[in-house]
C-alpha atoms as a PDB file:
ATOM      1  CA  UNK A   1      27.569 -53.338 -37.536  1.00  0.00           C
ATOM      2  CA  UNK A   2      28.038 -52.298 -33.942  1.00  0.00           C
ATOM      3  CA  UNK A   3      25.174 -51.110 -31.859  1.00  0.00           C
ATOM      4  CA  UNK A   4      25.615 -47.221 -31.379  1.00  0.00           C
ATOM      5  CA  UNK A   5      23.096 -46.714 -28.527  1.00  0.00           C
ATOM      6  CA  UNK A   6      23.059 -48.685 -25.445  1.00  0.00           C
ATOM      7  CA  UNK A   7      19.259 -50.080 -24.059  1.00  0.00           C
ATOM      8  CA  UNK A   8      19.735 -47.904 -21.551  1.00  0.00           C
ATOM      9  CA  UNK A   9      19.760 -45.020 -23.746  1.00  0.00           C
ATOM     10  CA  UNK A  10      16.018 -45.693 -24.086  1.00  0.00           C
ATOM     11  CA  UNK A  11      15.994 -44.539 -20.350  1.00  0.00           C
ATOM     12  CA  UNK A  12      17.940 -41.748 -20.812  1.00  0.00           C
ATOM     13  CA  UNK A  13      16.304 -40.287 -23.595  1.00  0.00           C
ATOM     14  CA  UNK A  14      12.608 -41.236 -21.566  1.00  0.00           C
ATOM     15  CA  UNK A  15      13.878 -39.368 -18.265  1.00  0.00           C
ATOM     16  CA  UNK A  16      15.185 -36.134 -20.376  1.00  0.00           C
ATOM     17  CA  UNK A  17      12.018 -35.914 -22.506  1.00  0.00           C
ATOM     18  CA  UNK A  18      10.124 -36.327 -18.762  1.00  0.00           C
ATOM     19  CA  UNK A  19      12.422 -33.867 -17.296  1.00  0.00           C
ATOM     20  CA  UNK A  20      11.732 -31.324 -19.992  1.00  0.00           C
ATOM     21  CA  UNK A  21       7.930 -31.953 -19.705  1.00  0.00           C
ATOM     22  CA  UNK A  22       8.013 -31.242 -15.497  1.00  0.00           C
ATOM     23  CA  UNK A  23      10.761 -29.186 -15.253  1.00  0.00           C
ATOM     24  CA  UNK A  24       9.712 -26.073 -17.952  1.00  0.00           C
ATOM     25  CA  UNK A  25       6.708 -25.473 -16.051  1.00  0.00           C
ATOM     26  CA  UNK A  26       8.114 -26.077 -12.509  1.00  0.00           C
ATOM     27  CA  UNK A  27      10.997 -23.526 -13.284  1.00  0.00           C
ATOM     28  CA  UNK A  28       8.250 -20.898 -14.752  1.00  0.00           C
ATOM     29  CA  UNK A  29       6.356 -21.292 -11.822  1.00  0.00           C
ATOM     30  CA  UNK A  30       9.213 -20.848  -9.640  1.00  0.00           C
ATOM     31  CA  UNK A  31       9.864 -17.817 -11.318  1.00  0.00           C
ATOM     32  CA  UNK A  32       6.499 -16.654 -10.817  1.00  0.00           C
ATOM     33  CA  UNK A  33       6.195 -17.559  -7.058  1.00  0.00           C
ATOM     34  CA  UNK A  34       9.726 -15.699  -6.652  1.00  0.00           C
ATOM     35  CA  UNK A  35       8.511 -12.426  -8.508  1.00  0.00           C
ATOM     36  CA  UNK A  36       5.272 -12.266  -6.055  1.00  0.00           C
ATOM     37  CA  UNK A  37       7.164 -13.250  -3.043  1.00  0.00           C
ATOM     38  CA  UNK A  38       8.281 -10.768  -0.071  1.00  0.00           C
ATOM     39  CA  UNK A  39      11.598 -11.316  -1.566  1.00  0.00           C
ATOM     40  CA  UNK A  40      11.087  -9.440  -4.479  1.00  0.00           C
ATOM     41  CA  UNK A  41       7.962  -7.385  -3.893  1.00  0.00           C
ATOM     42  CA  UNK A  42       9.203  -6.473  -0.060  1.00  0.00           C
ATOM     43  CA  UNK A  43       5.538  -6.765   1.249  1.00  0.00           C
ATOM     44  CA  UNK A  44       5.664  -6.983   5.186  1.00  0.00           C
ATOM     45  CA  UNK A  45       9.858  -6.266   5.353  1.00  0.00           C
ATOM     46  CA  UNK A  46      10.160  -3.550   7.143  1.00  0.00           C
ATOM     47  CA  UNK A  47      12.603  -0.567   5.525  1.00  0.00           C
ATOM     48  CA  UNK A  48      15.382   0.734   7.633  1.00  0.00           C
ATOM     49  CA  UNK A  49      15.468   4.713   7.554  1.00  0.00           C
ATOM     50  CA  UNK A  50      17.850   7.142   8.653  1.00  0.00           C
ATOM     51  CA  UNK A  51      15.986   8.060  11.633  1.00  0.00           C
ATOM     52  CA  UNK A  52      13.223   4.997  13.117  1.00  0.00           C
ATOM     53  CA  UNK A  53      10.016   6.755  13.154  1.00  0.00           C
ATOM     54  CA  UNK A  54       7.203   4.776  13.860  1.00  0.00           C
ATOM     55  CA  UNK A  55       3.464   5.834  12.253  1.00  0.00           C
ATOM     56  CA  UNK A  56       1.829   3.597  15.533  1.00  0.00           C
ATOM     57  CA  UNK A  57       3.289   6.543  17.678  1.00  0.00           C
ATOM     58  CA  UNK A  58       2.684   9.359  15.935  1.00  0.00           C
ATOM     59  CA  UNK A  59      -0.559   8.248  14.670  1.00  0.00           C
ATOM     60  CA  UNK A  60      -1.909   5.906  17.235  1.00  0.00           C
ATOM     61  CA  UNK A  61      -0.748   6.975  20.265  1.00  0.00           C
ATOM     62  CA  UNK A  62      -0.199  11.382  19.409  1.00  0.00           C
ATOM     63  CA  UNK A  63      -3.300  11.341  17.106  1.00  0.00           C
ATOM     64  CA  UNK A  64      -1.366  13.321  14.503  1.00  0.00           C
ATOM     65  CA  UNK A  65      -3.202  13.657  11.311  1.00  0.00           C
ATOM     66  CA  UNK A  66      -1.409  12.009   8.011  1.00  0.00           C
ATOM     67  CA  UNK A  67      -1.667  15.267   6.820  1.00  0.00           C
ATOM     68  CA  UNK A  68       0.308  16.964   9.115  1.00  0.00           C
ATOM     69  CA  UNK A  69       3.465  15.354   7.655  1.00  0.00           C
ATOM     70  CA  UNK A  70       1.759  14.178   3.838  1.00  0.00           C
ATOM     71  CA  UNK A  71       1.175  17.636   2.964  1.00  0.00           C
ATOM     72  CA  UNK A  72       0.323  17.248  -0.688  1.00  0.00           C
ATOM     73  CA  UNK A  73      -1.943  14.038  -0.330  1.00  0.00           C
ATOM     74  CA  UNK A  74      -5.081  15.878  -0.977  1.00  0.00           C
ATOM     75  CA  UNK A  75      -4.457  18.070  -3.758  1.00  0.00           C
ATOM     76  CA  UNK A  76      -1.352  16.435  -5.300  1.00  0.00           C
ATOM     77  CA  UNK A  77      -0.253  13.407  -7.348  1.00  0.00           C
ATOM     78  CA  UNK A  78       2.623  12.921  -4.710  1.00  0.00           C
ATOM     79  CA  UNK A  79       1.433  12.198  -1.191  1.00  0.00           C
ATOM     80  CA  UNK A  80       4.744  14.231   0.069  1.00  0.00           C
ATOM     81  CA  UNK A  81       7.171  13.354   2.608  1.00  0.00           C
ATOM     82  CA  UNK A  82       7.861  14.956   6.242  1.00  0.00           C
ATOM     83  CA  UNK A  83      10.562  18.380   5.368  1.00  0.00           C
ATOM     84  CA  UNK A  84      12.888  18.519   8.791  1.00  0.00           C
ATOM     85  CA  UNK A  85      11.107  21.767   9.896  1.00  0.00           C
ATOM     86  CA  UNK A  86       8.269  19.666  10.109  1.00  0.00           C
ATOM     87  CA  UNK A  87      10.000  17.613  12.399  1.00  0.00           C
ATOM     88  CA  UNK A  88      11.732  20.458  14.443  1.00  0.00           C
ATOM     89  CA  UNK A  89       8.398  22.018  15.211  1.00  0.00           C
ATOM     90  CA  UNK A  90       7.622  19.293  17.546  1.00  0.00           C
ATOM     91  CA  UNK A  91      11.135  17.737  18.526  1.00  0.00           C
ATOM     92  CA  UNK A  92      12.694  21.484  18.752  1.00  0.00           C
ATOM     93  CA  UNK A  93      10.823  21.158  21.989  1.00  0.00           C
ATOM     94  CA  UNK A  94      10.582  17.339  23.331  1.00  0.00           C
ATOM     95  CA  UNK A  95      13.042  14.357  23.362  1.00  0.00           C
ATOM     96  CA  UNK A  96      15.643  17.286  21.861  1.00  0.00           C
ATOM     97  CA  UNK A  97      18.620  15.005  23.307  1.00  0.00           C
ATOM     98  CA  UNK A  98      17.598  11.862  22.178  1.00  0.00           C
ATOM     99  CA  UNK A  99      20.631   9.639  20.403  1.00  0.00           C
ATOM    100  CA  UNK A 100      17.833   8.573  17.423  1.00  0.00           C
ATOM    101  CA  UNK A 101      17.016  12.404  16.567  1.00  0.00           C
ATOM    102  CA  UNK A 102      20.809  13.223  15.876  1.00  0.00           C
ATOM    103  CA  UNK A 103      19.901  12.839  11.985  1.00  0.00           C
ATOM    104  CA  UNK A 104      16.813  15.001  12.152  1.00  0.00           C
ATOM    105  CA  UNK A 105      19.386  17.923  14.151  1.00  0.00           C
ATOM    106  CA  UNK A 106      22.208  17.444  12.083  1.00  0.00           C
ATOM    107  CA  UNK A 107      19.852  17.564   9.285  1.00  0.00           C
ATOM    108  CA  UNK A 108      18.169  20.833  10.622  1.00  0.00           C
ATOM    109  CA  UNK A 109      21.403  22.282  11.382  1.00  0.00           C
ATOM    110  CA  UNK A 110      23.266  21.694   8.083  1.00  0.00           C
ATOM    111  CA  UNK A 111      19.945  22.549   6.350  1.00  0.00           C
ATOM    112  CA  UNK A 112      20.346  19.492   4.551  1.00  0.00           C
ATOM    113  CA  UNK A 113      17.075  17.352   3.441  1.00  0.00           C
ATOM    114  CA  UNK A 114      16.702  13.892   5.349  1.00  0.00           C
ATOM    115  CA  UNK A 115      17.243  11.506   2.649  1.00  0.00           C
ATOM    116  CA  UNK A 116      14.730   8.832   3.460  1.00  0.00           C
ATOM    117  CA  UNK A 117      14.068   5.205   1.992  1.00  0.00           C
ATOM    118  CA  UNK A 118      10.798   5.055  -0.079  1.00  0.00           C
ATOM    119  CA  UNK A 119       9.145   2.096   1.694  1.00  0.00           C
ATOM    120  CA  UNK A 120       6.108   2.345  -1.852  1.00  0.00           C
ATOM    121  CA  UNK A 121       6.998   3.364  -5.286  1.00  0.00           C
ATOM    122  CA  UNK A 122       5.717   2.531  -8.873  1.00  0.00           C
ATOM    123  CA  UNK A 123       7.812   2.642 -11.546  1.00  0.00           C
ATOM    124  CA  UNK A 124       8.625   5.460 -13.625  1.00  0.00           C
ATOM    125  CA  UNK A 125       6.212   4.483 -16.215  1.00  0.00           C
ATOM    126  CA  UNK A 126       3.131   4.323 -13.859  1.00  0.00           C
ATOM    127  CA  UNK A 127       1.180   7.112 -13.026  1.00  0.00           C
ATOM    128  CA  UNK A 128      -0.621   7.078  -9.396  1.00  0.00           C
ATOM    129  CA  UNK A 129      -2.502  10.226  -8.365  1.00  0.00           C
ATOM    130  CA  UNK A 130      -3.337   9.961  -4.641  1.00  0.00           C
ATOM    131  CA  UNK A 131      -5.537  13.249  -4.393  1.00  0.00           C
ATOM    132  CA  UNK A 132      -7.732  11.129  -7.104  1.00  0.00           C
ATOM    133  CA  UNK A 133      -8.649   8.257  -4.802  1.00  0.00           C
ATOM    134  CA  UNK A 134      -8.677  10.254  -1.524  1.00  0.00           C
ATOM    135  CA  UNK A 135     -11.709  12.163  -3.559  1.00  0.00           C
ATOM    136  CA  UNK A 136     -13.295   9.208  -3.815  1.00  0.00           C
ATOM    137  CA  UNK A 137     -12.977   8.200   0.099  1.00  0.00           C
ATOM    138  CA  UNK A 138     -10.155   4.962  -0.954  1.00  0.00           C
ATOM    139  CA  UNK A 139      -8.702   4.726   2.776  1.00  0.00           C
ATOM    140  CA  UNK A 140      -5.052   4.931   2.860  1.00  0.00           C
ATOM    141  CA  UNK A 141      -5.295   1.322   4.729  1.00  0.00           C
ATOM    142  CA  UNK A 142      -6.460   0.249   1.366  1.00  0.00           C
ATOM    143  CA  UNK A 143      -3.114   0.283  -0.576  1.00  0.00           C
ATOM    144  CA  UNK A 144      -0.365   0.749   2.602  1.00  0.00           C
ATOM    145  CA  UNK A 145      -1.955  -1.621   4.913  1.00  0.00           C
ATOM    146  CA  UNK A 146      -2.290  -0.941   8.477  1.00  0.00           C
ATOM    147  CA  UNK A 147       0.207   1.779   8.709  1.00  0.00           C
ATOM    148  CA  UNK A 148      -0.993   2.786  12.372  1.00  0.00           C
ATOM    149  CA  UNK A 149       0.059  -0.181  13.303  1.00  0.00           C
ATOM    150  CA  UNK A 150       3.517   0.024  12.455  1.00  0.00           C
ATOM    151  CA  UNK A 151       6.428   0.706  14.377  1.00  0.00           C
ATOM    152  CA  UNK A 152       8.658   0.531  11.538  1.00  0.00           C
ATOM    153  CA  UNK A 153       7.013   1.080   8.474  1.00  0.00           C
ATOM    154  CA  UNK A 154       6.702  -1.263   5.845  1.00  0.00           C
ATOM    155  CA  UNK A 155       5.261  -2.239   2.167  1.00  0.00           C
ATOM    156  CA  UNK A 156       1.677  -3.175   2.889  1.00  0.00           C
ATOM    157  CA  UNK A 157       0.804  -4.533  -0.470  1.00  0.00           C
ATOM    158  CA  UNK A 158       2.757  -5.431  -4.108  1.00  0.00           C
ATOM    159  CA  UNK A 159       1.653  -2.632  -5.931  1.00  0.00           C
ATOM    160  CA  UNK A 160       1.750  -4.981  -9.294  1.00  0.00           C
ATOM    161  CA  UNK A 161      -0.435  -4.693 -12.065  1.00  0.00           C
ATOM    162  CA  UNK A 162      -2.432  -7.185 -11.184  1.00  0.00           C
ATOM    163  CA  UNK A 163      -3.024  -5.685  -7.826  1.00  0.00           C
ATOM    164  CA  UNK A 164      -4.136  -2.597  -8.836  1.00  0.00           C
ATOM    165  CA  UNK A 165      -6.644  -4.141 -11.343  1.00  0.00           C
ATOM    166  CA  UNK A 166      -8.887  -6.168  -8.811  1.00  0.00           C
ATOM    167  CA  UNK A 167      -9.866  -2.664  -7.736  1.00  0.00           C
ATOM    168  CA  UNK A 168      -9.916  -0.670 -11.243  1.00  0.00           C
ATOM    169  CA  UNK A 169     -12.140  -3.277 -12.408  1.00  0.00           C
ATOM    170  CA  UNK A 170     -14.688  -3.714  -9.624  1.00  0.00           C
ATOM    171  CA  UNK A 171     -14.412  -0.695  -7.438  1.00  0.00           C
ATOM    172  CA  UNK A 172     -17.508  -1.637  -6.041  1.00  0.00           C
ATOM    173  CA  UNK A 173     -15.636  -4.142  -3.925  1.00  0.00           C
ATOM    174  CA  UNK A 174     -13.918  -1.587  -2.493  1.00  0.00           C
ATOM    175  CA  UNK A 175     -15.842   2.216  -1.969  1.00  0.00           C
ATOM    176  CA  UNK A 176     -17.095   2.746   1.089  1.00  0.00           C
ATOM    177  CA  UNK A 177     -19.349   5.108   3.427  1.00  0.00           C
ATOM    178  CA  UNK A 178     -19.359   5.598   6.957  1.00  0.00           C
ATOM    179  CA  UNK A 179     -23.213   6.159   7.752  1.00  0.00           C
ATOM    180  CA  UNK A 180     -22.671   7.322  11.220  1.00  0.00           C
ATOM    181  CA  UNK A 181     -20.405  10.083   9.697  1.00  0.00           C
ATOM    182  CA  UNK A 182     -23.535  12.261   7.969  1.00  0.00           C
ATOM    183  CA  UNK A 183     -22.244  15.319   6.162  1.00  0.00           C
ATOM    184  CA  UNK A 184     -18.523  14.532   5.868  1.00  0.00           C
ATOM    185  CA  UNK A 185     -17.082  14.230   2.059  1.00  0.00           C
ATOM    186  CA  UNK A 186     -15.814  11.287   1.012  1.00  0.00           C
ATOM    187  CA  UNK A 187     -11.929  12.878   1.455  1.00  0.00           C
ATOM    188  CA  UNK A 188     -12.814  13.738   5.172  1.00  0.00           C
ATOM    189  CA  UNK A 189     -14.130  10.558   5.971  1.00  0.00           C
ATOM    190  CA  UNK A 190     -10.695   8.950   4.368  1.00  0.00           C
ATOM    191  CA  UNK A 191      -9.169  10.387   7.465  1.00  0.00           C
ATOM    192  CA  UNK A 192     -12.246  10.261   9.558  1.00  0.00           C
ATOM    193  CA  UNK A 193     -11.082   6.820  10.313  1.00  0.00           C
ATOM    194  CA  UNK A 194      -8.321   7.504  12.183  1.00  0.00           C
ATOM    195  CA  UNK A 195      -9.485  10.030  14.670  1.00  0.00           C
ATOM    196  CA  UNK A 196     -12.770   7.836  15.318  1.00  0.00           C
ATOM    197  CA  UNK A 197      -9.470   5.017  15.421  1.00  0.00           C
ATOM    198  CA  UNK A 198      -7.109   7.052  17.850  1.00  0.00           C
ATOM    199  CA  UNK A 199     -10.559   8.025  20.392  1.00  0.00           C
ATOM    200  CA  UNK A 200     -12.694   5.628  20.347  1.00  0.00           C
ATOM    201  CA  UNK A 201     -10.321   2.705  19.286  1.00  0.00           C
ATOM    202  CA  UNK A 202     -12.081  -0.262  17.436  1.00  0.00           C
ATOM    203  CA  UNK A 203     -14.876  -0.810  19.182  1.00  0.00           C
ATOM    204  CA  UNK A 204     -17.198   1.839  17.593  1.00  0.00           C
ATOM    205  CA  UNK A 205     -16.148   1.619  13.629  1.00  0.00           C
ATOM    206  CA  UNK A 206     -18.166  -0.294  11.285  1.00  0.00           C
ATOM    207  CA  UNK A 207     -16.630  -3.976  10.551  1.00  0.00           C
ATOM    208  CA  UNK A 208     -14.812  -2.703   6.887  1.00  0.00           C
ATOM    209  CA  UNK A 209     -13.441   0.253   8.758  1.00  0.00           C
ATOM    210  CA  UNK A 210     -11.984  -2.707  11.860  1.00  0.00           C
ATOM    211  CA  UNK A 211     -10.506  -4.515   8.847  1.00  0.00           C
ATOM    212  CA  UNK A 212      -9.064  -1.538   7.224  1.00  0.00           C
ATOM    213  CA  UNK A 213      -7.614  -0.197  10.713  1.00  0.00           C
ATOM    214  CA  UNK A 214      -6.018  -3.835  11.159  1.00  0.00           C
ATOM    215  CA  UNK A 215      -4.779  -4.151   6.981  1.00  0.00           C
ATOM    216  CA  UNK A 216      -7.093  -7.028   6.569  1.00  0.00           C
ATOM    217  CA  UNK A 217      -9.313  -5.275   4.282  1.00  0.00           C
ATOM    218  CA  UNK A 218      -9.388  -6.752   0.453  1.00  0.00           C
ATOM    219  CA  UNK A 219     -12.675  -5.744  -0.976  1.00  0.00           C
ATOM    220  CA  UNK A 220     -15.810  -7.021  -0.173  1.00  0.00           C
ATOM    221  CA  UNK A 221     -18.112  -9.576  -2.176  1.00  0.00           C
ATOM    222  CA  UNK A 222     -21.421  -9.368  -0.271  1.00  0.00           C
ATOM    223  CA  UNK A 223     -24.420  -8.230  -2.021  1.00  0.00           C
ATOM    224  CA  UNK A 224     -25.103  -5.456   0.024  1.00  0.00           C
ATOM    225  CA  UNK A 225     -21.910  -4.181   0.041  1.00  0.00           C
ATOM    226  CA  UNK A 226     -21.785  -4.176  -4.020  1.00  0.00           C
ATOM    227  CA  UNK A 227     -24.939  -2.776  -4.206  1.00  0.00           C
ATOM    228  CA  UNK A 228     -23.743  -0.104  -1.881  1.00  0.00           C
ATOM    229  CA  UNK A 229     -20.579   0.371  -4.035  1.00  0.00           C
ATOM    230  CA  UNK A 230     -22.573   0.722  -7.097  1.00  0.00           C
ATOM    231  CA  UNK A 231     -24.487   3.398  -5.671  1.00  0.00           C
ATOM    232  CA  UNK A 232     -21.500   5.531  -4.445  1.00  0.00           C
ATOM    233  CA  UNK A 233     -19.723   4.601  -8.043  1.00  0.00           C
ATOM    234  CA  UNK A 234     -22.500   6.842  -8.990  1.00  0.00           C
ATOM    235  CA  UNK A 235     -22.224   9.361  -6.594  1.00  0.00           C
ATOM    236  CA  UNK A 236     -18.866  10.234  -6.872  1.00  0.00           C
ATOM    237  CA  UNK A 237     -18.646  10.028 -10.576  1.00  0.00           C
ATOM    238  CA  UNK A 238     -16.008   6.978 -11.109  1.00  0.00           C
ATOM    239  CA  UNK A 239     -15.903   6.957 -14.488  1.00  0.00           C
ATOM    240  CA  UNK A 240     -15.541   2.832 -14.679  1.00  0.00           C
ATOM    241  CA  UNK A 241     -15.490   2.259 -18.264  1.00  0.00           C
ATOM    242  CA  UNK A 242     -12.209   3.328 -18.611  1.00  0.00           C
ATOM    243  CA  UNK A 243     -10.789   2.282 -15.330  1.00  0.00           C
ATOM    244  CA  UNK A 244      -9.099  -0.397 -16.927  1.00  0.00           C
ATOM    245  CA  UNK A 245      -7.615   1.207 -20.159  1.00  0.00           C
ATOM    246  CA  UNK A 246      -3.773   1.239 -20.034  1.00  0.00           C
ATOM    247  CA  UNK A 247      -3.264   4.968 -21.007  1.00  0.00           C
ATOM    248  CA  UNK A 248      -5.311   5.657 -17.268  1.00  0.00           C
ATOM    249  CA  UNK A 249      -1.933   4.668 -15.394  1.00  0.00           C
ATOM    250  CA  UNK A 250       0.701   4.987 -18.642  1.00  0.00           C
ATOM    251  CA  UNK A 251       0.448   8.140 -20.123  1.00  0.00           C
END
């Protein structure tokens, strides 16, 4: 009877059992590297928007308060986004024939809203409440990176899960008091930051504050700093035993 398989069959079937072996895991890592890559997540890509306004400007350079154009921040789920009146009231008066303000004109003229491109967004099934952590003195830095930095603004972190948990699980690692600012609330000393920031620049803010003003900030692990974190936990009434259960974020 003739030989149906070949000796080198033996190879064949040795390099496809070897192939399955490497290349399962190599593809679902892959995969994984991909979904937690700028590619996919957009951290650090900057978002083109109908009209190029840049928070290192405004923020750094004017001193304008977040608030001033995140109305709602404080006291609302949504942190809110700049109407064109807003706009108008300073630009009805300076750079009112400059080529990059058309949109914000035509917009003010047409009364039509400026549709711009949300650089950070959860999905529909997440709930974020930003008046929650700014009550607890989270810096803005924290979760957008070092947005007075930024000439064109971009996404400063993923935003996944995973993310989110590092700091639902331990927020120890991450609350923080400014000692030299006696008397301010946790909320005031949120924005605090920048006007110390915008004065003073970086020379007189505590080191977390430097690496929150430059977007390096990721939590601390030092003793002292836990400790610290503990005691505020307290303070503020962070409720962490159910920091961590689903129906916090999915309602």
């Amino acid at each position: 009877m003739a030989q149906i398989f070949k000796p080198s069959a033996n190879s064949v079937a040795k390099l496809t059992l070897i192939s399955v072996v490497l290349g399962v895991p190599s593809l679902w890592l892959a995969i994984a590297g991909l979904s937690r890559s700028p590619a996919n997540t957009k951290v650090d890509v900057p978002l083109n928007q109908p009209v190029p306004f840049s928070h290192q400007h405004h923020v750094w350079e004017l001193g304008l308060d977040c608030r001033y154009c995140h109305t709602t921040v404080e006291k609302s789920s949504y942190a809110g986004l700049p109407s064109t009146e807003t706009c108008m009231s300073c630009h009805s008066q300076i750079w009112t024939n400059s080529p990059m303000l058309e949109p914000v004109r035509q917009s003010y003229e047409t009364n039509t809203p400026i549709q711009w491109n949300l650089v950070n967004k959860v999905p529909q099934f997440v709930f974020f409440n930003h008046s929650i952590h700014i009550a607890r003195g989270l810096n803005c830095n924290i979760c957008h990176g070092a947005v007075n930095n930024m000439q064109i603004t971009w996404k400063g972190n993923s935003f996944q899960m995973a993310w989110c948990l590092q700091c639902h699980r331990a927020p120890e690692r991450y609350l923080h008091e400014n000692k030299t600012a006696e008397g301010q609330t946790p909320r005031q000393q949120v924005f605090n930051m920048y006007w110390q920031l915008q004065e003073h620049g970086l020379k007189d803010l505590p080191e977390k504050e430097k690496q929150l003003a430059d977007g390096h900030f990721a939590g601390s692990d030092e003793a002292a700093d836990l400790e610290a974190g503990k005691e505020l936990i307290k303070k503020y009434g962070v409720h962490t035993q159910q920091l961590a259960d689903c129906s916090v974020c999915h309602h």
